[in-house]
C-alpha atoms as a PDB file:
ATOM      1  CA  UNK A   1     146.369 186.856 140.578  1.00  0.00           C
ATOM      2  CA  UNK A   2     145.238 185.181 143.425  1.00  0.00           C
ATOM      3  CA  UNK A   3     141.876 186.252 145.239  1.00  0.00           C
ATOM      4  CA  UNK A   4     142.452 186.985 149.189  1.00  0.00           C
ATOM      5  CA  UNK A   5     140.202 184.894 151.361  1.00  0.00           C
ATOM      6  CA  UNK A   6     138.730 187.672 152.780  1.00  0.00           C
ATOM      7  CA  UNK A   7     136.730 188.592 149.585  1.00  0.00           C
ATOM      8  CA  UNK A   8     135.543 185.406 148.214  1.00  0.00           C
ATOM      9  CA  UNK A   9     132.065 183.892 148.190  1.00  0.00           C
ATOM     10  CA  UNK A  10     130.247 180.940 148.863  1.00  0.00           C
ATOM     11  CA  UNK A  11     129.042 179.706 145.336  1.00  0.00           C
ATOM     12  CA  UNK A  12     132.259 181.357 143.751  1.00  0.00           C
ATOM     13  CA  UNK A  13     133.711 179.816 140.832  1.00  0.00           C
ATOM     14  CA  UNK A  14     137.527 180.466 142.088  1.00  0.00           C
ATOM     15  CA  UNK A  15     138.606 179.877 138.430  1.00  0.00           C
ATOM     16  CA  UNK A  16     141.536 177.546 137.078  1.00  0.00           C
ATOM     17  CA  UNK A  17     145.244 177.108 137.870  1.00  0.00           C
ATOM     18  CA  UNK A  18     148.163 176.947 135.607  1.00  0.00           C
ATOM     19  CA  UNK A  19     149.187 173.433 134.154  1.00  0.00           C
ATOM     20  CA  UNK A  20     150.904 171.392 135.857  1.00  0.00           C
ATOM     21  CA  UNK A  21     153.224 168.765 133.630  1.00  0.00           C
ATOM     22  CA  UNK A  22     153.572 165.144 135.926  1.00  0.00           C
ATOM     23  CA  UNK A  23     156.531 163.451 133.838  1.00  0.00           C
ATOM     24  CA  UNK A  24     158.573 160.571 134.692  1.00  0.00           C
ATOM     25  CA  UNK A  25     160.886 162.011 136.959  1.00  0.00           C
ATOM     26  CA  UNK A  26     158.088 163.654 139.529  1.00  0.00           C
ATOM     27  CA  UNK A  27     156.751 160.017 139.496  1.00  0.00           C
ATOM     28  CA  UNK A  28     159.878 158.542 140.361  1.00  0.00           C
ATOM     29  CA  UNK A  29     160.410 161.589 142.913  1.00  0.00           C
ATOM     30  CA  UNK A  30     157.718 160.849 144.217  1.00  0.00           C
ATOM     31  CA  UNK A  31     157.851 157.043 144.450  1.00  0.00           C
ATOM     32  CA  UNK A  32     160.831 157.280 146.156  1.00  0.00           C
ATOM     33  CA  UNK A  33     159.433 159.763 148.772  1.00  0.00           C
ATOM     34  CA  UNK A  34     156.482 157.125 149.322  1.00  0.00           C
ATOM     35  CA  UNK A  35     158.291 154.391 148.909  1.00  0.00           C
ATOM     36  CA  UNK A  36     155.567 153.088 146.431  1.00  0.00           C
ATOM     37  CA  UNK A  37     157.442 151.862 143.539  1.00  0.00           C
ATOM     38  CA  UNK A  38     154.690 149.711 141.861  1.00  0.00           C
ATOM     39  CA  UNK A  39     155.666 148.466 138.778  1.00  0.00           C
ATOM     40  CA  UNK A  40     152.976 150.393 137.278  1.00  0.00           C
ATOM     41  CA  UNK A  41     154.358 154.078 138.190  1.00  0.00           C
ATOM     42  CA  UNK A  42     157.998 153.559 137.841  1.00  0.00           C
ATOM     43  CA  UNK A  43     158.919 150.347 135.384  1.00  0.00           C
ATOM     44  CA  UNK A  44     158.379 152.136 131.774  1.00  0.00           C
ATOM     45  CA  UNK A  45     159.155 148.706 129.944  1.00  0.00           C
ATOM     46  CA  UNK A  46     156.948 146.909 132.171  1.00  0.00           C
ATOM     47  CA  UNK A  47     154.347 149.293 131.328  1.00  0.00           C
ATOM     48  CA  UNK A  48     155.017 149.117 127.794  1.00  0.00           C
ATOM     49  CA  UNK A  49     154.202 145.396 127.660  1.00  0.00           C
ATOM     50  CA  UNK A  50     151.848 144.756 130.594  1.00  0.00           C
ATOM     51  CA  UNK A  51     149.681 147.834 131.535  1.00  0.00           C
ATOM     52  CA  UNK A  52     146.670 148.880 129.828  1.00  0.00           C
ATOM     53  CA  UNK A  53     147.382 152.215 129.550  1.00  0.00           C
ATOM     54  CA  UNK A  54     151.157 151.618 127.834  1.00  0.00           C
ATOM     55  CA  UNK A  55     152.997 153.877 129.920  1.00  0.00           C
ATOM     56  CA  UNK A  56     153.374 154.323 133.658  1.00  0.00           C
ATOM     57  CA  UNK A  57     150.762 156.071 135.460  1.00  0.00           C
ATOM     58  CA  UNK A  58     150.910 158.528 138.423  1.00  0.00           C
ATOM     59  CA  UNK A  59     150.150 157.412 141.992  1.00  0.00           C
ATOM     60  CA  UNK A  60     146.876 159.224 142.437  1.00  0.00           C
ATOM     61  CA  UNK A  61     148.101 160.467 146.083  1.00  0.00           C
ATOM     62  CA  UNK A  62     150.711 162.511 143.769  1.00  0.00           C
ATOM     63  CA  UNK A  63     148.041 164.300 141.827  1.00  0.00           C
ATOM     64  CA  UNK A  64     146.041 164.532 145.032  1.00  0.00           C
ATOM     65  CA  UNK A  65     149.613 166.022 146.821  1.00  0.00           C
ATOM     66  CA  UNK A  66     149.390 169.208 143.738  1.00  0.00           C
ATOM     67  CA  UNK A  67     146.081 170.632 144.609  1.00  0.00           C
ATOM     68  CA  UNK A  68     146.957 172.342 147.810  1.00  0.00           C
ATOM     69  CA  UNK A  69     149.838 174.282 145.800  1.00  0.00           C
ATOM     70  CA  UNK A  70     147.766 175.153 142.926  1.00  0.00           C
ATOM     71  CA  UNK A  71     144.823 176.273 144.759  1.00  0.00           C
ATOM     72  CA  UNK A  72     147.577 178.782 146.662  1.00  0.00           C
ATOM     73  CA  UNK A  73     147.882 180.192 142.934  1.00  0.00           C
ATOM     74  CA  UNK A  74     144.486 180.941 143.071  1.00  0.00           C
ATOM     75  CA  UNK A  75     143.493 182.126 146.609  1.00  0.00           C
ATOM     76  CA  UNK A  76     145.987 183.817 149.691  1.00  0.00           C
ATOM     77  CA  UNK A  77     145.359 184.729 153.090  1.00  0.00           C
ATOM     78  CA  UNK A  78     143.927 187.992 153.844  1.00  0.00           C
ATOM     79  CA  UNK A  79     146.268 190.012 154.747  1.00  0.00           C
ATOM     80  CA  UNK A  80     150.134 189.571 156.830  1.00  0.00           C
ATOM     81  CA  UNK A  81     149.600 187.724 159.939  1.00  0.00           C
ATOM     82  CA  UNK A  82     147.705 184.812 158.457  1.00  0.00           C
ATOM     83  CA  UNK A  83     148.191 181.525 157.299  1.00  0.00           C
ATOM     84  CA  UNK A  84     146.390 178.983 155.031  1.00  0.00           C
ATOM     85  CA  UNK A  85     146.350 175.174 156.506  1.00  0.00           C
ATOM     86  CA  UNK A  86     145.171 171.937 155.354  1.00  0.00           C
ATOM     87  CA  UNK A  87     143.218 171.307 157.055  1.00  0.00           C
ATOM     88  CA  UNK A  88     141.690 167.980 155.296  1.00  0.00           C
ATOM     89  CA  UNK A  89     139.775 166.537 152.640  1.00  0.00           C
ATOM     90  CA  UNK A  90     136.672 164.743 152.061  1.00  0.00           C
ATOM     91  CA  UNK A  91     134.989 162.881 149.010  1.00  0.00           C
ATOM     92  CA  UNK A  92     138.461 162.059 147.654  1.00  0.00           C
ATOM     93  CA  UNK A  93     137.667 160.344 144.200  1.00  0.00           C
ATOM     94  CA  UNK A  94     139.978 158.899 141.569  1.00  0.00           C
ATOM     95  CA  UNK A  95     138.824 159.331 138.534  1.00  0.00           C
ATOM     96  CA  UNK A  96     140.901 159.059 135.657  1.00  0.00           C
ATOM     97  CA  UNK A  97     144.960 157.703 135.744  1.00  0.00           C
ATOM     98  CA  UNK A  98     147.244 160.323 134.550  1.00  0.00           C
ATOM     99  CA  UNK A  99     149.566 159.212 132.694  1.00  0.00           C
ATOM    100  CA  UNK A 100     153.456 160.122 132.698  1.00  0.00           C
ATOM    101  CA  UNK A 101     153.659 163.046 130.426  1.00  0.00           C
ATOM    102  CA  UNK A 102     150.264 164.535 131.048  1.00  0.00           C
ATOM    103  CA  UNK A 103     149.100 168.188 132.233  1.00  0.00           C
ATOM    104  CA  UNK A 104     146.918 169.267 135.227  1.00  0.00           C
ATOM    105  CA  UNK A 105     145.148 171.703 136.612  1.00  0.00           C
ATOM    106  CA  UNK A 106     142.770 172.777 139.596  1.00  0.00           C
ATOM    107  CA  UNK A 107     139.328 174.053 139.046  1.00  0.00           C
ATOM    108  CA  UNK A 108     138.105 174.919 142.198  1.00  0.00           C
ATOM    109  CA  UNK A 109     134.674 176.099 143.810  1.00  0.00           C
ATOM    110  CA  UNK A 110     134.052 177.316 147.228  1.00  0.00           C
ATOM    111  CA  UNK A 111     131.435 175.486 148.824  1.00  0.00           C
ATOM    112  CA  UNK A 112     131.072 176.815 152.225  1.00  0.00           C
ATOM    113  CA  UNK A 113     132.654 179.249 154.594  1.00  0.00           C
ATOM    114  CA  UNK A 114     132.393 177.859 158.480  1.00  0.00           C
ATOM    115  CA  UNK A 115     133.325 180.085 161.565  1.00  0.00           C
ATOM    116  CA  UNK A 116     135.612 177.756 163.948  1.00  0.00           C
ATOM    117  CA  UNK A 117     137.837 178.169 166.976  1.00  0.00           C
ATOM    118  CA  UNK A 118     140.576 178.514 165.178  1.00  0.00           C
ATOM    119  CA  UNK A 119     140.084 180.455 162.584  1.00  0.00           C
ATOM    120  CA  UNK A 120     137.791 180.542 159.287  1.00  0.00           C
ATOM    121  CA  UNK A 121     137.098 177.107 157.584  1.00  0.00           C
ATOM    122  CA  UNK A 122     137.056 177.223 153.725  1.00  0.00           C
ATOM    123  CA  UNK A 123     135.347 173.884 151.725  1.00  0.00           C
ATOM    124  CA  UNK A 124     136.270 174.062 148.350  1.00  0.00           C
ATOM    125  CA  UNK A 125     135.052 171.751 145.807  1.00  0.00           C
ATOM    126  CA  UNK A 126     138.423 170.426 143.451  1.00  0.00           C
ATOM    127  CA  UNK A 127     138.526 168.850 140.436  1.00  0.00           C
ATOM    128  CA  UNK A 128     142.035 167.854 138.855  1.00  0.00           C
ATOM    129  CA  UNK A 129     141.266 168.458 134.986  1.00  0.00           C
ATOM    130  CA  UNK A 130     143.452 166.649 132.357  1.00  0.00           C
ATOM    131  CA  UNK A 131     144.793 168.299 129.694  1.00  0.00           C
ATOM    132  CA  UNK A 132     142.651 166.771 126.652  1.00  0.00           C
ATOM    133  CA  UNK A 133     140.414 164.744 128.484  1.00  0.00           C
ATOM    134  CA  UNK A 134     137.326 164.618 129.854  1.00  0.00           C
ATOM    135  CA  UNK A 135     137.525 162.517 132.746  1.00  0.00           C
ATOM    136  CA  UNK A 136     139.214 164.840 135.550  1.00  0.00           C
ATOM    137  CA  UNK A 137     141.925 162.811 137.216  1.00  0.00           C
ATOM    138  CA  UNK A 138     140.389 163.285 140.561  1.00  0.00           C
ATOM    139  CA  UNK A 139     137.484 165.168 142.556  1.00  0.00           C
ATOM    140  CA  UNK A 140     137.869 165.757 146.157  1.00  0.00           C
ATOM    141  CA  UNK A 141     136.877 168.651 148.786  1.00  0.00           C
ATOM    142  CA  UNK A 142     139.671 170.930 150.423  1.00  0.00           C
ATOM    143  CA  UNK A 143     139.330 171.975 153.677  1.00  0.00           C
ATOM    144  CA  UNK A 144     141.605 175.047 154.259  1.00  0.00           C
ATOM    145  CA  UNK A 145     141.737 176.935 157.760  1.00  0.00           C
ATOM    146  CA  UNK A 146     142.577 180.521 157.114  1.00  0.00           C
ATOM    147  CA  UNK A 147     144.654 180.435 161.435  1.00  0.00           C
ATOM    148  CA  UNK A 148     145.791 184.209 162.195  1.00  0.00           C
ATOM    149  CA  UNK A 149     149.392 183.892 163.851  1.00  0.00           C
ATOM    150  CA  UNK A 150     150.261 184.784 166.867  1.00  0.00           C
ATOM    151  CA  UNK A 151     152.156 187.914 167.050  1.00  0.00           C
END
C-alpha cells in the first residue's frame, strides 16, 4: 500500500515496487514512440550475431520512463485535492543494460523534503534493481512536487 506524502520522512527507506517485466514488445513500443530504433534495441538477429550482450537491450530512457509509475505504487498524495508532478531528475546514471526479457523494480529513498512556492518538493534517491543481478540498471534522483489543485 502506498505511503501518503504527508507521513513520510527524510532518511525513509520507502521500500520496493513490484516487478516490472521489459520484453520485446515494450522495446519496440517504445522505439517507435522515440523513434530510436537502434539496431541494438529492436533487430533480435542483429543482436544475436553482433551485440555483446546476445539479445537486444532496452533504451535506458525506457527504464528511466518506469520509475515515476512505480514510485506512485509506493507513495500518493496526501489527501484529494493534490497532485504528484515530475518535477525532474538529477544524477541520472546508467548502470547496467537490461536486457529484453528482464524484471525491474524501484527501490527508493527519500532524501530531502524542500518547502517551495508551489508546493512541497520531494528528492528521492532511485535505484532500478534487476532481477538477478547486482548491477542496478540505473540510479538517478526524483524530484516530485506534491502541487495542491485549485478548487
Amino acid at each position: 500500500m502506498a505511503k501518503s506524502m504527508r507521513d513520510l520522512q527524510v532518511g525513509e527507506n520507502l521500500g520496493e515496487s513490484r516487478w516490472v517485466k521489459v520484453d520485446q514488445a515494450l522495446i519496440d513500443q517504445f522505439a517507435d514512440c522515440t523513434r530510436d530504433r537502434q539496431w541494438i534495441h529492436v533487430d533480435e538477429e542483429r543482436c544475436r550475431e553482433e551485440s555483446p550482450y546476445g539479445q537486444p537491450i532496452a533504451h535506458g530512457f525506457l527504464a528511466l520512463s518506469l520509475l515515476p509509475g512505480l514510485l506512485y505504487e509506493l507513495i500518493s498524495p496526501p489527501e484529494d485535492g493534490y497532485a504528484l508532478i515530475n518535477y525532474g531528475l538529477e544524477q541520472v546514471r546508467f548502470l547496467e543494460a537490461v536486457r529484453s526479457g528482464d524484471e525491474i523494480r524501484l527501490e527508493a529513498m527519500l532524501e530531502s523534503i524542500q518547502q517551495k512556492s508551489s508546493g512541497t518538493l520531494y528528492r528521492i534517491n532511485c535505484a532500478a534493481r534487476i532481477n538477478h543481478r547486482e548491477k542496478p540498471a540505473l540510479a538517478a534522483a526524483l524530484l516530485v512536487l506534491c502541487a495542491e489543485l485549485k478548487q
